[in-house]
Protein backbone atom coordinates (compact mmCIF):
# COMPACT_ATOMS: atom_id res chain seq x y z
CA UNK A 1 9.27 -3.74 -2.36
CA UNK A 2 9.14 -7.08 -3.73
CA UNK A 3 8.26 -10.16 -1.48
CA UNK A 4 11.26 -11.80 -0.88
CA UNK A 5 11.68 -15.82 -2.24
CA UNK A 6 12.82 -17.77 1.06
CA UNK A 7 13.90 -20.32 -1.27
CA UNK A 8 16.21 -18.22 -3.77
CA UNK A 9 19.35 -18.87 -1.82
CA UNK A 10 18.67 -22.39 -0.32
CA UNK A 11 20.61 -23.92 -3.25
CA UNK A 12 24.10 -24.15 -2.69
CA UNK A 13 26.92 -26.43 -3.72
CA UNK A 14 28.53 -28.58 -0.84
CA UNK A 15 31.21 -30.48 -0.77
CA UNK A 16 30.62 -34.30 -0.20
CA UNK A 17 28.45 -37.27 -1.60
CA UNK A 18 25.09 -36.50 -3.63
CA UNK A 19 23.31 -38.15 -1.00
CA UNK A 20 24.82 -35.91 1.87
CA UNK A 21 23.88 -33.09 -0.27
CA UNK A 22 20.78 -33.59 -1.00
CA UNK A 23 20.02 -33.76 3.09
CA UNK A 24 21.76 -30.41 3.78
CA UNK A 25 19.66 -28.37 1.10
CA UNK A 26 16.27 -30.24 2.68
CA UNK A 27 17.25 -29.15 5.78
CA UNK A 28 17.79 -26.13 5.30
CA UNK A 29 14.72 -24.91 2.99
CA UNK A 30 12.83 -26.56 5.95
CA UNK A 31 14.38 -24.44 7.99
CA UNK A 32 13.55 -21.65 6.15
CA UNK A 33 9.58 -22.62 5.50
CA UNK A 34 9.70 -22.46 9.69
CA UNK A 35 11.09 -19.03 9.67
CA UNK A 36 8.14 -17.93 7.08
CA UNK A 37 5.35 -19.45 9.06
CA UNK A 38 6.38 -18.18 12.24
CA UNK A 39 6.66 -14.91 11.35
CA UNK A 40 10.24 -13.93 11.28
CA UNK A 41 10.05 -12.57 8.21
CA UNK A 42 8.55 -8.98 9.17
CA UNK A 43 5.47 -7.41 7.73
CA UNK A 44 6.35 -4.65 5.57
CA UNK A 45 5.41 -1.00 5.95
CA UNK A 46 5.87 2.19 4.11
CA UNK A 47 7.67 5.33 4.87
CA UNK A 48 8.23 8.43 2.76
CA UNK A 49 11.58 8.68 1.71
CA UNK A 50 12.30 11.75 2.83
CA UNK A 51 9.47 13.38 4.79
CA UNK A 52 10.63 16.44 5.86
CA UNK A 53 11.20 17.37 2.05
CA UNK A 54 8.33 15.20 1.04
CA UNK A 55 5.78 17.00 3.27
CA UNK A 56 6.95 19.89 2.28
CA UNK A 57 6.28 19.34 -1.41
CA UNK A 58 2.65 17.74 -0.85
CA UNK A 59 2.16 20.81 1.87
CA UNK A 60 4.08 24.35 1.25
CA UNK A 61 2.29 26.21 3.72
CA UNK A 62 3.00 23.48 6.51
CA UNK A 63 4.91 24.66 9.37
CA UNK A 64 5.14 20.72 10.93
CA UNK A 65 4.31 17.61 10.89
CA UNK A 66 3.58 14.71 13.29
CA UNK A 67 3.94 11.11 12.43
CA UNK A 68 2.07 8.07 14.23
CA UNK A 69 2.07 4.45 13.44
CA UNK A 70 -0.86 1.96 13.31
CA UNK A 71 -1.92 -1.43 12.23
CA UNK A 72 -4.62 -3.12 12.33
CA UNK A 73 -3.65 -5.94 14.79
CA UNK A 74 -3.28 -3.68 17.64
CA UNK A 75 -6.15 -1.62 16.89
CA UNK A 76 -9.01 -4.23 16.54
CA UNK A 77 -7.43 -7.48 15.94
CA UNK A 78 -9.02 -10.33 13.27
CA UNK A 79 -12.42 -8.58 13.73
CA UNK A 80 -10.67 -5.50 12.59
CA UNK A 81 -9.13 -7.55 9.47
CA UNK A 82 -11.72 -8.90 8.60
CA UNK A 83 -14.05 -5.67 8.42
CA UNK A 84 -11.33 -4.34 6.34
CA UNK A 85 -11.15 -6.83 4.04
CA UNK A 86 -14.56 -6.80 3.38
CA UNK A 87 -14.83 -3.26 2.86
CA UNK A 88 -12.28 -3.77 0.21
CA UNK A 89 -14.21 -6.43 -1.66
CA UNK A 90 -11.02 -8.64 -1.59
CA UNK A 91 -8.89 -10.97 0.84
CA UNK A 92 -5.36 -9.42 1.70
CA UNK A 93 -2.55 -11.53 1.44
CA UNK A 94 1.17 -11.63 0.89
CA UNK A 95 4.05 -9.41 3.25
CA UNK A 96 2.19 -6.41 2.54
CA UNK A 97 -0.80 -6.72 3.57
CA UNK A 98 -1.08 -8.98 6.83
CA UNK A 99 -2.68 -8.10 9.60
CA UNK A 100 0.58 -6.76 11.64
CA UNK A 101 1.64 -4.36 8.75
CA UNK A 102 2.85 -1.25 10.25
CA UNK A 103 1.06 1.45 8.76
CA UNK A 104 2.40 5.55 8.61
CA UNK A 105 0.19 8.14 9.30
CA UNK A 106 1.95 11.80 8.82
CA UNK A 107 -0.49 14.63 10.47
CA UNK A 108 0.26 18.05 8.75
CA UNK A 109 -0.03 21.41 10.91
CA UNK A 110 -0.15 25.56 9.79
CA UNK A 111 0.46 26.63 12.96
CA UNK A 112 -2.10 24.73 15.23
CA UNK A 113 -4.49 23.79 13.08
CA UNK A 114 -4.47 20.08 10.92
CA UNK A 115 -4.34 21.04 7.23
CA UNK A 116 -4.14 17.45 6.00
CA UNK A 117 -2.76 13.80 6.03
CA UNK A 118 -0.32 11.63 3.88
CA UNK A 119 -0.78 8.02 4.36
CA UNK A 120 1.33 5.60 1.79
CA UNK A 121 0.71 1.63 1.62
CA UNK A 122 2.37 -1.15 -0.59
CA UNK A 123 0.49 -2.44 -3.21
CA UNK A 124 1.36 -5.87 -6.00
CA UNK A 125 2.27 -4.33 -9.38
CA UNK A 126 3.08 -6.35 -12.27
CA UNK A 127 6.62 -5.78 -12.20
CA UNK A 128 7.19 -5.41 -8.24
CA UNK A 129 5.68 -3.61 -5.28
CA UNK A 130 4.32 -0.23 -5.69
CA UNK A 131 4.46 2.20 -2.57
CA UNK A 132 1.32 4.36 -3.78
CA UNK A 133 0.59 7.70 -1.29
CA UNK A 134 -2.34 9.80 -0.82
CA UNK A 135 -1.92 13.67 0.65
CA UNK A 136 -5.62 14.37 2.13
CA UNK A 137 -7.04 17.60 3.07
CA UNK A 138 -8.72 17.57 6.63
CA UNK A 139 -11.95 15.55 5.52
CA UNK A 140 -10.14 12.73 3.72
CA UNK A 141 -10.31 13.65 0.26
CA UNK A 142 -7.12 13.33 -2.04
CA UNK A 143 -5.14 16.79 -2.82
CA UNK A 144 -2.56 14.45 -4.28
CA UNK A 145 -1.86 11.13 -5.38
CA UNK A 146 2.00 9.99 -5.74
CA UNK A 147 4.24 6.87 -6.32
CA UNK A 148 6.92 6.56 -4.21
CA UNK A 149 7.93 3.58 -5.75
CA UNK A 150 7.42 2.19 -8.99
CA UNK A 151 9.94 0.16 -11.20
CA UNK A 152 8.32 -0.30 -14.88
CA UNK A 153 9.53 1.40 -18.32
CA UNK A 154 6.53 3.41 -18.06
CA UNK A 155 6.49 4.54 -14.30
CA UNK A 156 7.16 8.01 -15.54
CA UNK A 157 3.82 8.30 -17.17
CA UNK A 158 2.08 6.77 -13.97
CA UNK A 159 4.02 9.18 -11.74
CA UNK A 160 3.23 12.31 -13.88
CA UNK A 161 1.21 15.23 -12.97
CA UNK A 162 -1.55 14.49 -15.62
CA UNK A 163 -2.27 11.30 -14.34
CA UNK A 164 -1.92 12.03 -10.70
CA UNK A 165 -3.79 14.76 -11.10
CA UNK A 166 -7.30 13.38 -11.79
CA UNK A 167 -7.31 11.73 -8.04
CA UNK A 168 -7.85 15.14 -7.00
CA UNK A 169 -10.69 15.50 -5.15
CA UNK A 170 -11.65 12.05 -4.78
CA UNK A 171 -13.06 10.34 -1.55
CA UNK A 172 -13.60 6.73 -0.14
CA UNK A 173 -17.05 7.07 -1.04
CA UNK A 174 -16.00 7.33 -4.74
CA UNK A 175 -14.50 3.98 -4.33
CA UNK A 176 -17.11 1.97 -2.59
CA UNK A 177 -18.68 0.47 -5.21
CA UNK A 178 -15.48 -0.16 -7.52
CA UNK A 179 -14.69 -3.79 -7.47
CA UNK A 180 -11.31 -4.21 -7.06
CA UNK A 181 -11.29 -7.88 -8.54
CA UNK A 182 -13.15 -7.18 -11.45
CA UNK A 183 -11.73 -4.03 -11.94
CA UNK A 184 -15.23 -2.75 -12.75
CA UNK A 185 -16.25 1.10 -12.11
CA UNK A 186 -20.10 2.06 -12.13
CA UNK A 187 -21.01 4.06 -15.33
CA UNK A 188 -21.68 7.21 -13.06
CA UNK A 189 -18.42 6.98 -10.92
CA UNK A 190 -15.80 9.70 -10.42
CA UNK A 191 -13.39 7.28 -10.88
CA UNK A 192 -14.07 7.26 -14.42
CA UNK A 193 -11.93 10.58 -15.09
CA UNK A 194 -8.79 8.18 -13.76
CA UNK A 195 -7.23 7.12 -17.29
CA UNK A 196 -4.41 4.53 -17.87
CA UNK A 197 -1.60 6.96 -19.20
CA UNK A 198 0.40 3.28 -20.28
CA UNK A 199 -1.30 1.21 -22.78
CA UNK A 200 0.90 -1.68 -21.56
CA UNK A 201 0.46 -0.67 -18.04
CA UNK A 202 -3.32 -2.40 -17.37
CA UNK A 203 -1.95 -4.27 -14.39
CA UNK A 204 -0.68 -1.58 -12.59
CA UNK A 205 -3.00 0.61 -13.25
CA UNK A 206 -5.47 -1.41 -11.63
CA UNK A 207 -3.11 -1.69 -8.98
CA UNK A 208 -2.76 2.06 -8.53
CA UNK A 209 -6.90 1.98 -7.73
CA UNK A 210 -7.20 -1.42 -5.62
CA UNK A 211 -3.95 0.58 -3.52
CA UNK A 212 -5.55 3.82 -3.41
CA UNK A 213 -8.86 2.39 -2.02
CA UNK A 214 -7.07 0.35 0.37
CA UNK A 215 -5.34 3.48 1.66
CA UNK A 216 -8.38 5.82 1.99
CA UNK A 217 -10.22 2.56 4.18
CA UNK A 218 -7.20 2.36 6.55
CA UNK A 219 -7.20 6.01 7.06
CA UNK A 220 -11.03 6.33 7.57
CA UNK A 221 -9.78 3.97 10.24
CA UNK A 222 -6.80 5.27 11.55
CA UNK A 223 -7.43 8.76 11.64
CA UNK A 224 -11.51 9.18 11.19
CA UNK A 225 -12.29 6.33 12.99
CA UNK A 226 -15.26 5.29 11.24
CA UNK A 227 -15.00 1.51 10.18
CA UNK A 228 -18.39 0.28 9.33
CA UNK A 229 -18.31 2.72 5.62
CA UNK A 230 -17.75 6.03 3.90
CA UNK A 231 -19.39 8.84 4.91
């Protein structure tokens, strides 16, 4: 989902002198710039679309599901954020990654017993926001990696079993020494069998890793509850 402009619809024509005019538009895109910075605007989550189909795909042999939601403001506040953050290597910012996002955590059953997680989180693409999933088996390693959303000519390759496919069998600790700024993977990494199916697609391929490391540290969070590393 792409962060909305507050500013896209403040111009308007009005009827009366320039000078009148020019007032009313002022007012209201400071009107608007108070709504931003007090929050109205709501942080923005992510959902699967469907997730009684969706689970069912990532899952066949479930027999239910249960779904929670977390965030990191009510589960450890700044101190929380901030431990994230730097876990991450980067600062959040923007709608989708403040520290009252509303994160969904779907808990798959056989029966009684917990045969995995899906977790999805919104990520800045070069075209848009990507909503880029994770299915984890009980110990938090990927089964499956998935876009929800992605807009480019070339999602198709991104969303396509080859690609998704080599995220199989990855864990957080795969990703704790890739540096999502630099975009820079240690020689002896798993994450080196990841390829870039789009040649014109750099951008969000980096995006696919920074979002799928962010995803497996919130859920080391949410649902291991281990916050100070990978284990």
């Amino acid at each position: 989902m792409e962060e909305p402009n507050i500013f896209s619809k403040a111009i308007i024509t009005l009827p009366g002198n320039k000078e009148k005019k020019m007032k009313k538009i002022t007012f209201l895109l400071l009107s608007l710039l108070l709504l931003w910075q007090s929050g109205t605007f709501a942080a923005v989550g992510c959902d699967l679309n469907d997730p009684d189909r969706d689970v069912k795909r990532f899952f066949p042999q479930m027999t239910n599901y249960r779904t929670e939601y977390f965030s990191i403001k009510t589960l450890g506040g700044e101190k929380l954020y901030q431990k994230v953050q730097q876990r991450y290597g980067d600062n959040f910012k923007g709608l989708y990654e403040t520290i009252d996002v509303p994160y969904t955590v779907y808990t798959v059953y056989k029966g009684k017993n917990i045969i995995g997680y899906i977790h999805g989180v919104n990520q800045k693409g070069k075209y848009g926001g990507l909503q880029v999933f994770l299915a984890l088996d009980p110990r938090g390693t990927i089964i499956k990696q998935y876009f929800q959303k992605m807009t480019a000519a070339y999602a198709g390759k991104f969303r396509s079993d080859s690609f998704s496919s080599q995220f199989t069998g990855i864990k957080l600790s795969d990703f704790m020494e890739y540096d999502v700024i630099s975009s820079k993977i240690p020689p002896k990494s798993a994450l080196n069998r990841i390829k870039n199916p789009a040649p014109d697609g750099e951008d969000d391929f980096r995006a696919a890793l920074r979002g799928a490391k962010k995803n497996l540290i919130l859920m080391d969070i949410f649902v291991f509850n281990r916050t100070e590393g990978a284990k």
